[in-house]
C-alpha atoms as a PDB file:
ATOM      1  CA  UNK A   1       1.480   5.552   1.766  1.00  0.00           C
ATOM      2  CA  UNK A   2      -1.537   3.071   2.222  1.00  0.00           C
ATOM      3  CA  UNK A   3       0.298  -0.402   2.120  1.00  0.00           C
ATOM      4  CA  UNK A   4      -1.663  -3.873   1.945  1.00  0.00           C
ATOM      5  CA  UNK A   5      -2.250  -4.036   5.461  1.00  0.00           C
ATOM      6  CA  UNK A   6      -4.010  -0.960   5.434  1.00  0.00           C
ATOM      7  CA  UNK A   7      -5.850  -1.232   1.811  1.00  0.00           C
ATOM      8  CA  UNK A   8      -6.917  -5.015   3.045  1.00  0.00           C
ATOM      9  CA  UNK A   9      -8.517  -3.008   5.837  1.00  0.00           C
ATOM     10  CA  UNK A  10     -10.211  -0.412   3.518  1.00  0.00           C
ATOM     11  CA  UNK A  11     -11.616  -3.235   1.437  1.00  0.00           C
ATOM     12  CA  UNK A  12     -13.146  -4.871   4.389  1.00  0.00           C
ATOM     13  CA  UNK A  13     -14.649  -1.392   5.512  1.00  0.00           C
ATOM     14  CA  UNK A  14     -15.921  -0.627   1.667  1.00  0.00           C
ATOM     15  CA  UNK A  15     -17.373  -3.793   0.956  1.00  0.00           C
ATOM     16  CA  UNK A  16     -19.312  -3.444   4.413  1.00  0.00           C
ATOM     17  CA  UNK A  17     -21.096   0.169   3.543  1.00  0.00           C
ATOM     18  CA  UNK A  18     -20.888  -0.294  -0.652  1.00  0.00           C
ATOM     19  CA  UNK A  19     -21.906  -3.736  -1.102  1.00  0.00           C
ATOM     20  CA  UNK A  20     -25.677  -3.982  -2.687  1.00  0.00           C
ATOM     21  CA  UNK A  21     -25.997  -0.509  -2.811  1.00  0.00           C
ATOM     22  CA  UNK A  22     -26.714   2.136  -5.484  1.00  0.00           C
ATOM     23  CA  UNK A  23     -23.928   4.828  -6.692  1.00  0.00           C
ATOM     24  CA  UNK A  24     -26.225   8.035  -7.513  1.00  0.00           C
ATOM     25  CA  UNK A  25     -23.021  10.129  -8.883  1.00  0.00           C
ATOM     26  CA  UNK A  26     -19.184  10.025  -9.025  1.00  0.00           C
ATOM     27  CA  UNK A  27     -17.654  13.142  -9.107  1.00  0.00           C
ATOM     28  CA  UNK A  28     -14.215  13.889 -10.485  1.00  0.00           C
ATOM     29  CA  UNK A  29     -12.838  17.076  -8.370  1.00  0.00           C
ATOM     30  CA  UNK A  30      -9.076  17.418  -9.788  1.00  0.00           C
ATOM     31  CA  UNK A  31      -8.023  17.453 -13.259  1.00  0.00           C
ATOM     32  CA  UNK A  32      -5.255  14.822 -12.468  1.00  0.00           C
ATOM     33  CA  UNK A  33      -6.952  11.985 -10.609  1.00  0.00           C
ATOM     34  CA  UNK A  34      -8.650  10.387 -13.887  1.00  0.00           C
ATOM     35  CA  UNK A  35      -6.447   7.807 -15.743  1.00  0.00           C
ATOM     36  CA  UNK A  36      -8.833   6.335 -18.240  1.00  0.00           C
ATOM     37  CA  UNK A  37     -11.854   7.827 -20.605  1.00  0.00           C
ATOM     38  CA  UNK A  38     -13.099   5.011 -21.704  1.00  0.00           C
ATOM     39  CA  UNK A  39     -15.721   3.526 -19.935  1.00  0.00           C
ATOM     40  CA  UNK A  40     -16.615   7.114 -19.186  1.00  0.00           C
ATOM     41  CA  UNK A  41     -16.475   7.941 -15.220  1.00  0.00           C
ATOM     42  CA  UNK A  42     -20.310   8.306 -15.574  1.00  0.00           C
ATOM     43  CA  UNK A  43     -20.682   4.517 -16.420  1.00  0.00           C
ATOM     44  CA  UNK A  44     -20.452   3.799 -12.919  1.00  0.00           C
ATOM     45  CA  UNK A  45     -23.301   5.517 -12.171  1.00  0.00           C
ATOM     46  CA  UNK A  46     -26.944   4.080 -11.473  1.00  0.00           C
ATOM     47  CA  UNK A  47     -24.842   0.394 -10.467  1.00  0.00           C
ATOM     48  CA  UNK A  48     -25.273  -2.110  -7.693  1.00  0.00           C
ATOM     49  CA  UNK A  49     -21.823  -2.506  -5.549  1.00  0.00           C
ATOM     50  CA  UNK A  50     -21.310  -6.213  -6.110  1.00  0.00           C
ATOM     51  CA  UNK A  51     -18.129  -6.264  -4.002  1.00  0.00           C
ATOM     52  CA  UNK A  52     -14.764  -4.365  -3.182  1.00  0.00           C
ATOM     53  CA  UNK A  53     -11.302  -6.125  -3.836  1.00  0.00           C
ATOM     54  CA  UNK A  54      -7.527  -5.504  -3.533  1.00  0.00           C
ATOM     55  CA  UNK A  55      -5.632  -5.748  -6.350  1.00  0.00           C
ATOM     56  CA  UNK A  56      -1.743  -5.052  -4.064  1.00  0.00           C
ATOM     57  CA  UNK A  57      -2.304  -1.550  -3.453  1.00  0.00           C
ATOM     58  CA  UNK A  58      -4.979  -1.177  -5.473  1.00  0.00           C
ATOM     59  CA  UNK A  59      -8.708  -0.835  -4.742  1.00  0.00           C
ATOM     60  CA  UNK A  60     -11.286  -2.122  -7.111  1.00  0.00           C
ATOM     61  CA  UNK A  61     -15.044  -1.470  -6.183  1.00  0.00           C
ATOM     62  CA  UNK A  62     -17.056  -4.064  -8.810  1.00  0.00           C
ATOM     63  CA  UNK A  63     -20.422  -3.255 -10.232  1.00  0.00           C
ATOM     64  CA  UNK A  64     -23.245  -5.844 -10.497  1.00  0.00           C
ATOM     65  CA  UNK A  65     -23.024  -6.389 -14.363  1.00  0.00           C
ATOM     66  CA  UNK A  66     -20.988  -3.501 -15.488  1.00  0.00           C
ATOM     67  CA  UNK A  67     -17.341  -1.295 -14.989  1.00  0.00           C
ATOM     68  CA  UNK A  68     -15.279  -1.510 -12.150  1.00  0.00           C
ATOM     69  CA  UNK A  69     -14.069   1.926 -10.347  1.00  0.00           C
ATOM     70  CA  UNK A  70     -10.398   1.110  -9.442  1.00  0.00           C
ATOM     71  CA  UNK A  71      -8.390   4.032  -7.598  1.00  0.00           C
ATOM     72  CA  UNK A  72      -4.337   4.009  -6.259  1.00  0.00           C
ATOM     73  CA  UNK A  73      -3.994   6.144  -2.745  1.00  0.00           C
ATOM     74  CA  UNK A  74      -0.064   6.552  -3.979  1.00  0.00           C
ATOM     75  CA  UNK A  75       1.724   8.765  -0.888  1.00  0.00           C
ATOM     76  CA  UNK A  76       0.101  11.276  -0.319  1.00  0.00           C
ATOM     77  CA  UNK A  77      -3.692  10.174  -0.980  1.00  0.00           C
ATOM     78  CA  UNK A  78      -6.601   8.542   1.726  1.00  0.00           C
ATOM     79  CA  UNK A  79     -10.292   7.735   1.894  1.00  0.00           C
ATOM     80  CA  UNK A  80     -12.708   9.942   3.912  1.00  0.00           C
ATOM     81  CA  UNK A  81     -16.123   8.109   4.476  1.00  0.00           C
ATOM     82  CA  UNK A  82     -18.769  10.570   5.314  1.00  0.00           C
ATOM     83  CA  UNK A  83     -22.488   9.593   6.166  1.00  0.00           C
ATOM     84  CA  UNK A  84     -23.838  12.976   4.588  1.00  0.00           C
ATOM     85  CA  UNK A  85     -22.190  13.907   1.469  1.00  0.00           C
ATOM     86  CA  UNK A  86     -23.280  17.403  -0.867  1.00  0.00           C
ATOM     87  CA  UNK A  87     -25.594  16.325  -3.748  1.00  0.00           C
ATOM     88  CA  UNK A  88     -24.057  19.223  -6.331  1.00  0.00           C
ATOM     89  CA  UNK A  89     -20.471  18.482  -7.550  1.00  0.00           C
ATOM     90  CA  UNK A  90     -17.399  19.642  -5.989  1.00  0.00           C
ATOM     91  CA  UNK A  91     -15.942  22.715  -6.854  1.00  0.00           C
ATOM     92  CA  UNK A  92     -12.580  21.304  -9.085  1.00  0.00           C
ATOM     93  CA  UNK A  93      -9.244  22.567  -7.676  1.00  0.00           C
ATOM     94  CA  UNK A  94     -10.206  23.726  -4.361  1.00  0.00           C
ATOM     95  CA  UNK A  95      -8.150  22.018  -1.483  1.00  0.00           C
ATOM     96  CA  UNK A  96      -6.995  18.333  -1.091  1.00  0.00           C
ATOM     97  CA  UNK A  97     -10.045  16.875  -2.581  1.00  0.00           C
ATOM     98  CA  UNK A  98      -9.364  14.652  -5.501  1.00  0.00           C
ATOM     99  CA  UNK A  99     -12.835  12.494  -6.337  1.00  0.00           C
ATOM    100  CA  UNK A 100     -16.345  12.149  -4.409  1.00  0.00           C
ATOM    101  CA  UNK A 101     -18.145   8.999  -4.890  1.00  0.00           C
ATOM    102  CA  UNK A 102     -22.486   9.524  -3.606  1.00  0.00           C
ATOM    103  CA  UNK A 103     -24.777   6.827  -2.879  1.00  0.00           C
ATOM    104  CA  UNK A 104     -28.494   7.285  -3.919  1.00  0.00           C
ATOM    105  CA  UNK A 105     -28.834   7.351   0.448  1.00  0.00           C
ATOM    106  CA  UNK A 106     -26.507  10.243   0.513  1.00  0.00           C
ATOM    107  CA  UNK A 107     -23.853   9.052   1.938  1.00  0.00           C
ATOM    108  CA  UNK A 108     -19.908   7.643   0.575  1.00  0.00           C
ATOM    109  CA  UNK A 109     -16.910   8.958   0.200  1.00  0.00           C
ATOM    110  CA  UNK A 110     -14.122  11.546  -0.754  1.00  0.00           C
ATOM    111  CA  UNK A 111     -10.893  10.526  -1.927  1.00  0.00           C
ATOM    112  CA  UNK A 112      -8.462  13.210  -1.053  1.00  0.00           C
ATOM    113  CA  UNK A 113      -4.443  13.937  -1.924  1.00  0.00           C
ATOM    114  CA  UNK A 114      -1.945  16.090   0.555  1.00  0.00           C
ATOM    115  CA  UNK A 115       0.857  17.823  -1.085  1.00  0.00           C
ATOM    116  CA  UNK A 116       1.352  19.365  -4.481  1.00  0.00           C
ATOM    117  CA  UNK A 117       2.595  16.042  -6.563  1.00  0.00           C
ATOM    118  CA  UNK A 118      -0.493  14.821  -7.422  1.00  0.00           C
ATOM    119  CA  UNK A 119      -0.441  10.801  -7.922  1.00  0.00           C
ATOM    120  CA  UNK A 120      -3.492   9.802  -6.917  1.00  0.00           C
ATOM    121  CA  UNK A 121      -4.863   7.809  -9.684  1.00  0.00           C
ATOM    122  CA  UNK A 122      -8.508   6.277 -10.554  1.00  0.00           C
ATOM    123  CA  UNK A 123      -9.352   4.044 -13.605  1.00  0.00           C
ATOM    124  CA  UNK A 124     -12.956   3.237 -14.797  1.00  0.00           C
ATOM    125  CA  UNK A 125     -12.530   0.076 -16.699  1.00  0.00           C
ATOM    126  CA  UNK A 126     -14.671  -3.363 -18.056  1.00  0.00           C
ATOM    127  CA  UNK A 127     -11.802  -5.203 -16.528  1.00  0.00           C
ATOM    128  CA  UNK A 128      -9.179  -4.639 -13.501  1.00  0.00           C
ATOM    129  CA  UNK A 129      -6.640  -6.129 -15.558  1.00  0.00           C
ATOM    130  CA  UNK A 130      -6.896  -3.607 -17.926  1.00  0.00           C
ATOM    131  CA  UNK A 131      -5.063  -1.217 -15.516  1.00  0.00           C
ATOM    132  CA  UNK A 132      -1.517  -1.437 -16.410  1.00  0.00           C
ATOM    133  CA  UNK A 133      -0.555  -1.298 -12.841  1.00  0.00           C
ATOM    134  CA  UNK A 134      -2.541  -4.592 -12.179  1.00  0.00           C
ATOM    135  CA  UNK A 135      -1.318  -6.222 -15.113  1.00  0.00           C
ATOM    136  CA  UNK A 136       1.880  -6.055 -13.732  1.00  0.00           C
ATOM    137  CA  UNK A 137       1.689  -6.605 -10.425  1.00  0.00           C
ATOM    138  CA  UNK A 138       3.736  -9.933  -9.023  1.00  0.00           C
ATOM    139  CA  UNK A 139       2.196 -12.644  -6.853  1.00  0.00           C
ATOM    140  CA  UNK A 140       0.082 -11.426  -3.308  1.00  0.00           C
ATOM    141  CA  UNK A 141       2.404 -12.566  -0.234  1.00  0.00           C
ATOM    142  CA  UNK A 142      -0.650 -13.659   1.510  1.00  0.00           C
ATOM    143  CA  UNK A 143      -2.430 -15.700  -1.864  1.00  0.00           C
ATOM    144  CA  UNK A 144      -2.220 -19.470  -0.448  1.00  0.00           C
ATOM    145  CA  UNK A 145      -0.168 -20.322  -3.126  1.00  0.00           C
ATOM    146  CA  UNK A 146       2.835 -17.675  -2.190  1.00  0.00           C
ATOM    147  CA  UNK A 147       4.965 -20.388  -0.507  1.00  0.00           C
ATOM    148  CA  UNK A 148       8.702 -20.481   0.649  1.00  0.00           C
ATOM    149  CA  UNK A 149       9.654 -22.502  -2.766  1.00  0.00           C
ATOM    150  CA  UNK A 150       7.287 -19.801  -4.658  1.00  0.00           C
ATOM    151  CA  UNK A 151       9.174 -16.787  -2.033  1.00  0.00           C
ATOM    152  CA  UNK A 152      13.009 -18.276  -3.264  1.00  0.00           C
ATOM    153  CA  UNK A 153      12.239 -18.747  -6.538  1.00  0.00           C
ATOM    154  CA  UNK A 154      11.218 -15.116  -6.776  1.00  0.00           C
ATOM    155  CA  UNK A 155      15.105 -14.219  -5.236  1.00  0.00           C
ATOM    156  CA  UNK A 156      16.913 -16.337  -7.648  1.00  0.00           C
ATOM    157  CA  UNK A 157      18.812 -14.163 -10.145  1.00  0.00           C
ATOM    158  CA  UNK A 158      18.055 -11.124  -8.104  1.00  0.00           C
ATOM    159  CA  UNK A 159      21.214  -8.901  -8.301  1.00  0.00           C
ATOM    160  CA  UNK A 160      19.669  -5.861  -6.419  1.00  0.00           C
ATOM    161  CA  UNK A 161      19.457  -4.968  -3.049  1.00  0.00           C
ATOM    162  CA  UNK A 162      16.570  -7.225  -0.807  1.00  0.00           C
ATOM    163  CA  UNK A 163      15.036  -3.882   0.544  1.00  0.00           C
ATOM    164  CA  UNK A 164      14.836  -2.800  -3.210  1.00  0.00           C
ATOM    165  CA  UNK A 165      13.194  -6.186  -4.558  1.00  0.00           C
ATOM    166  CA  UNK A 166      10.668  -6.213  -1.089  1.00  0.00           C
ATOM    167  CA  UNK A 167       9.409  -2.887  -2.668  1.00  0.00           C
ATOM    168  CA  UNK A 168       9.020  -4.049  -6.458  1.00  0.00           C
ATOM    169  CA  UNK A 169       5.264  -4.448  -7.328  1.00  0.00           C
ATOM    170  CA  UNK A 170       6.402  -6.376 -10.237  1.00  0.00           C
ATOM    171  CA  UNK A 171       8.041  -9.016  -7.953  1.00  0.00           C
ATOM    172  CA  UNK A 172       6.110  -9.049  -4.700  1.00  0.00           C
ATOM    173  CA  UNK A 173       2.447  -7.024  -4.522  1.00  0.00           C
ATOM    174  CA  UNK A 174       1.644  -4.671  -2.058  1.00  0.00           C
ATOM    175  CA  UNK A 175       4.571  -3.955   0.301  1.00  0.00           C
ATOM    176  CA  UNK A 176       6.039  -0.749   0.272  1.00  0.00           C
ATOM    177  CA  UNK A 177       8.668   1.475   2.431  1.00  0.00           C
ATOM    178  CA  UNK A 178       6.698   0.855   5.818  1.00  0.00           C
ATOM    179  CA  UNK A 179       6.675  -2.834   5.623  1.00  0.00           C
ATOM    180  CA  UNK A 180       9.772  -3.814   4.401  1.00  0.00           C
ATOM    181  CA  UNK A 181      11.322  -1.928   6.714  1.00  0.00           C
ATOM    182  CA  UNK A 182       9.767  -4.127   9.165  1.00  0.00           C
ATOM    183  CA  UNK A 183      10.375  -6.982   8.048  1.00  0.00           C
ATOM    184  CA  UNK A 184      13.911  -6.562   7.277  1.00  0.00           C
ATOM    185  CA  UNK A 185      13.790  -6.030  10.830  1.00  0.00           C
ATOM    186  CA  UNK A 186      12.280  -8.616  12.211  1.00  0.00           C
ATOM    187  CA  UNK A 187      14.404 -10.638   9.720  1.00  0.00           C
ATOM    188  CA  UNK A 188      17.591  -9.681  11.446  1.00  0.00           C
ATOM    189  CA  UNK A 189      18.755  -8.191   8.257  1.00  0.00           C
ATOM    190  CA  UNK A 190      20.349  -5.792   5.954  1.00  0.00           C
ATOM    191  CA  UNK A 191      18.421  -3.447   3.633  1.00  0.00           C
ATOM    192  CA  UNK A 192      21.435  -3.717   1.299  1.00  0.00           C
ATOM    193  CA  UNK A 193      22.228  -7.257   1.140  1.00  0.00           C
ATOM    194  CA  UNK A 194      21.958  -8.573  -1.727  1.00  0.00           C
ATOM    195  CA  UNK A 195      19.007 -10.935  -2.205  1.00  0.00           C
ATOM    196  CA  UNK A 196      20.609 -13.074  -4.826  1.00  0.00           C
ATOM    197  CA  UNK A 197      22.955 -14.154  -1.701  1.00  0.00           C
ATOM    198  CA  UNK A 198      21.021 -14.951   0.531  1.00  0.00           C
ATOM    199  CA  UNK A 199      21.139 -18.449   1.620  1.00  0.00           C
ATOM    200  CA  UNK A 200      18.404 -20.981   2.292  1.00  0.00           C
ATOM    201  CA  UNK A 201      18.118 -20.402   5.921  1.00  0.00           C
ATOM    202  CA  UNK A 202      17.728 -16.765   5.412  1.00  0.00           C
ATOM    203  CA  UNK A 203      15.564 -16.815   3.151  1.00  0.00           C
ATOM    204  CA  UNK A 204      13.072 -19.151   5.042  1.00  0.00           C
ATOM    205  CA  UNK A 205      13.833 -16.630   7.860  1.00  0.00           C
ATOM    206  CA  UNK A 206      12.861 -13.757   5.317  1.00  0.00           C
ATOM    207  CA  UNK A 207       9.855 -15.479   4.436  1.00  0.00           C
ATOM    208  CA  UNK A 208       8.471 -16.042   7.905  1.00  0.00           C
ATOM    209  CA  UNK A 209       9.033 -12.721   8.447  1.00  0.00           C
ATOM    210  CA  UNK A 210       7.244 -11.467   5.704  1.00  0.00           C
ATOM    211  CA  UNK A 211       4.578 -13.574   6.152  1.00  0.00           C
ATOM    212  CA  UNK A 212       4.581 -12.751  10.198  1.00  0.00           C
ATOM    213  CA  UNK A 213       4.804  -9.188   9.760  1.00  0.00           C
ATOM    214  CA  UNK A 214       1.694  -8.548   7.253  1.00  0.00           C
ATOM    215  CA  UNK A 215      -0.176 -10.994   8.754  1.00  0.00           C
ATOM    216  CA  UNK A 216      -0.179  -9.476  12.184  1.00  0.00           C
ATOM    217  CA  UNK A 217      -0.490  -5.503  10.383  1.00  0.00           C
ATOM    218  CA  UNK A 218      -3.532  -7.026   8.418  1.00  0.00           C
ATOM    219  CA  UNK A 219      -5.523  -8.687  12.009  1.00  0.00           C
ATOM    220  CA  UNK A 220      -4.456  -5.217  13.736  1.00  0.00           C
ATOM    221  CA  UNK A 221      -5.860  -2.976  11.309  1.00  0.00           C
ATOM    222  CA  UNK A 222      -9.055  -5.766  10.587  1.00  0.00           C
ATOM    223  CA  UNK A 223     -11.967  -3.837  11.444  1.00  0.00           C
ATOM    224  CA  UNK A 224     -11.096  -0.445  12.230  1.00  0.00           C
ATOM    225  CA  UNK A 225     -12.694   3.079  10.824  1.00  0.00           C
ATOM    226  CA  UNK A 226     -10.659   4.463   7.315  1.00  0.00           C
ATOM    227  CA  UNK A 227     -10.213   7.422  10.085  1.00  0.00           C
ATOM    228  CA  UNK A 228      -8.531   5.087  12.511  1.00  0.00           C
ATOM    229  CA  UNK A 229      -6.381   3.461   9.806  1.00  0.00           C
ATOM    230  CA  UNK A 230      -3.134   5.487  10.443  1.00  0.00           C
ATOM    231  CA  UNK A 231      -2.524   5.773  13.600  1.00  0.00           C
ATOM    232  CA  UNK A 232      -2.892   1.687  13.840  1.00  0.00           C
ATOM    233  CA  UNK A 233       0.104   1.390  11.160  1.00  0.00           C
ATOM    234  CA  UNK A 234       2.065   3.914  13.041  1.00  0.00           C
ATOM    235  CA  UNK A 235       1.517   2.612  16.167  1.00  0.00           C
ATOM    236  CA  UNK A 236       2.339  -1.208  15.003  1.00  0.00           C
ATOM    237  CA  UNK A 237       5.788   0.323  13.748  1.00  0.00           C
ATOM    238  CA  UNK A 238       9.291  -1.014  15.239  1.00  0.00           C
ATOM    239  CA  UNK A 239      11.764   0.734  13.376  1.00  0.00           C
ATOM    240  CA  UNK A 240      10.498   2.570  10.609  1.00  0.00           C
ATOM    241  CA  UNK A 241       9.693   6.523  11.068  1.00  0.00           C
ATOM    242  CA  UNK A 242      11.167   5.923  14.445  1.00  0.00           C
ATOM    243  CA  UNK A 243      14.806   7.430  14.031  1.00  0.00           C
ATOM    244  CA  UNK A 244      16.573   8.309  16.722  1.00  0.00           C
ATOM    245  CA  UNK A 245      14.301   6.485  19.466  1.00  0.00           C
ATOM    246  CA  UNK A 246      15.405   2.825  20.795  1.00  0.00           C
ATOM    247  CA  UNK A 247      14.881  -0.649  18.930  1.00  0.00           C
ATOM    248  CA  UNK A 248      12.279  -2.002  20.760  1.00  0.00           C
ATOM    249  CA  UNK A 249      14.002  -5.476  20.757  1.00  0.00           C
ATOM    250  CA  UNK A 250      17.294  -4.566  21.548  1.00  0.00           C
ATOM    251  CA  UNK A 251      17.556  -1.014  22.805  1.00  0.00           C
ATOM    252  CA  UNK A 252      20.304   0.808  20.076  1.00  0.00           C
ATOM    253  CA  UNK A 253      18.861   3.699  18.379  1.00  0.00           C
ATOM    254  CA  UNK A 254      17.340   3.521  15.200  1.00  0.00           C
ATOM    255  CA  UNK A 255      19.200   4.771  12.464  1.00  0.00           C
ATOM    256  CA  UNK A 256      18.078   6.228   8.875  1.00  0.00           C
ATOM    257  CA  UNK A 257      19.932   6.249   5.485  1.00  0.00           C
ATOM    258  CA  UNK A 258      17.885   9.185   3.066  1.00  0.00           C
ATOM    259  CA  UNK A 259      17.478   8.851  -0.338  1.00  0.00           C
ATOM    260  CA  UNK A 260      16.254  11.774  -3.071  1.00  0.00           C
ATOM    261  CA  UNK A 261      12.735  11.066  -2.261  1.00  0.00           C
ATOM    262  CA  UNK A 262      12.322   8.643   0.575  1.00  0.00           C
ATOM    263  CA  UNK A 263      14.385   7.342   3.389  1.00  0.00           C
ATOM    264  CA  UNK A 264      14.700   3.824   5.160  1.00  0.00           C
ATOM    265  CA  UNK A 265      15.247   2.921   8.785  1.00  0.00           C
ATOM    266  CA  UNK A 266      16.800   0.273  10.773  1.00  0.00           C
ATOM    267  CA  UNK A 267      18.415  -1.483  13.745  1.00  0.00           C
ATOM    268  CA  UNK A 268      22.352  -1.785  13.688  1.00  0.00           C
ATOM    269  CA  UNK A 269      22.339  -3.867  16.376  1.00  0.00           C
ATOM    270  CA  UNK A 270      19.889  -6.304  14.957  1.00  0.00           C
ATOM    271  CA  UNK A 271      20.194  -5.791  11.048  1.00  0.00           C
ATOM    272  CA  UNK A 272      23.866  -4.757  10.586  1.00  0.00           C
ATOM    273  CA  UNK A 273      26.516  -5.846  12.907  1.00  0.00           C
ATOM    274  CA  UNK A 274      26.023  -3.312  14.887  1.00  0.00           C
ATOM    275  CA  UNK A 275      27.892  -1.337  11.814  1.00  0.00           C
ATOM    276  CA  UNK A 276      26.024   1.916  10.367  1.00  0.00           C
ATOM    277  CA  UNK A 277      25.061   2.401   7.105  1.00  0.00           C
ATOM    278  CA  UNK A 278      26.067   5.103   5.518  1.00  0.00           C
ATOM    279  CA  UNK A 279      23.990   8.094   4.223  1.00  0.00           C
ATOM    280  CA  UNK A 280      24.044   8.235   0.970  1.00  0.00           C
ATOM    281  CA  UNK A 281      22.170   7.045  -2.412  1.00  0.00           C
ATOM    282  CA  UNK A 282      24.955   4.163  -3.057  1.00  0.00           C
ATOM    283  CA  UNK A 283      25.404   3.164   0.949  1.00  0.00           C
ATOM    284  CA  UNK A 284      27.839   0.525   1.692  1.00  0.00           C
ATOM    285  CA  UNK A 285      28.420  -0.847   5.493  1.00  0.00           C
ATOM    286  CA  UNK A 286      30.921   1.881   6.938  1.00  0.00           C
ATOM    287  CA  UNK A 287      34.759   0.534   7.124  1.00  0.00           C
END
């Protein structure tokens, strides 16, 4: 799943090839990818890009005086720029492709979904905020005024796990599994602890590493092709989707805990004690 690192990058590659320019046609190519009706997906037609922004996870390309296009990659979904695109619609259903966006030059891009759970959304609204998944998005870790009093106060009351509360839109916007793996890492600590415990030296320490950790993904990934976008996060990865190969501070092997759906990894030696967790929905440190 794109994270903020990665949609920060998108933004900066959008606004660079949208911005100014005219959108001939959008073209809806799966029955599932539409979330609103009204404005209708043709009122983006015919507009000026004023400007691309992230909204967390979300992308929201702005038209000069009228709707703004706003579309959620979810897990399974990406961006495919292409300098030539078809000028007759899409044929709806066939293969991964979810929504085509043309520029009166030709040129734009796909938005495609792997998989068969499709949760690729796109809204067509007057306002961003009218998205419910804006609305309730929590502060941006790297807004100026997310600070280490802002971070704490965010913690205070917080009776789940931190790995669980990282993840939270409503509390934090635009980390997901990647990242909070990582940062949990380079925090020195448990996916499980509680956050509500955690004292004031660990949570500066949990801030910094927040901060460090998206911060460094963001200037990697600065720059770079949608195409090219992947492989940077994957290669920038210390622990997560790296079971069974060594930390790459400490040498121990990188351990996973599954879950229905998903699955977290991590670094006894640095995170745990050198205890495992145990595999299992409700894990608790192994006795």
């Amino acid at each position: 799943m794109p994270e903020l690192p990665e949609v920060e990058a998108l933004a900066g590659f959008l606004a660079g090839r949208l911005a100014g320019r005219t959108v001939e046609r959008v073209f809806p190519a799966a029955v599932s990818v539409l979330k609103t009706y009204d404005p209708p997906l043709s009122a983006f037609e015919g507009h000026v890009v004023a400007g691309v922004h992230r909204h967390g996870k979300f992308l929201d390309l702005a038209a000069h005086d009228g709707p703004h296009l706003v579309f959620h990659l979810a897990r399974a979904g990406w961006l495919r720029w292409s300098d030539s695109l078809p000028a007759v619609p899409p044929r709806p259903g066939k293969g991964p492709l979810a929504l085509r966006l043309r520029l009166a030059e030709g040129d734009g891009f796909d938005l495609t979904e792997a998989g068969t759970q499709k949760r690729l959304a796109v809204h067509c609204v007057r306002d961003p905020a009218d998205v419910p998944g804006i609305a309730s998005l929590g502060p941006d870790p790297l807004a100026p005024g997310f600070t280490l009093a802002a971070f704490t106060g965010l913690l205070r009351g917080e009776r789940r796990q931190v790995k669980g509360v990282l993840r939270d839109q409503g509390v934090i916007a635009g980390i997901g599994n990647a990242y909070s793996d990582e940062i949990l890492h380079a925090a020195r600590m448990s996916p499980f602890k509680l956050a509500a415990s955690l004292t004031d030296e660990e949570a500066a320490g949990l801030y910094e590493a927040l901060r460090t950790t998206l911060l460094e993904a963001v200037e990697r990934s600065r720059g770079r092709a949608a195409a090219d976008l992947k492989d940077e996060k994957r290669s920038g990865m210390r622990v997560h989707g790296r079971t069974g190969q060594p930390c790459p501070v400490c040498g121990d092997t990188v351990r996973e805990v599954s879950f229905a759906d998903s699955s977290l990894q991590y670094c006894p030696t640095c995170q745990t004690g050198g205890k495992p967790l145990a595999d299992r929905r409700l894990s608790r440190l192994l006795k």
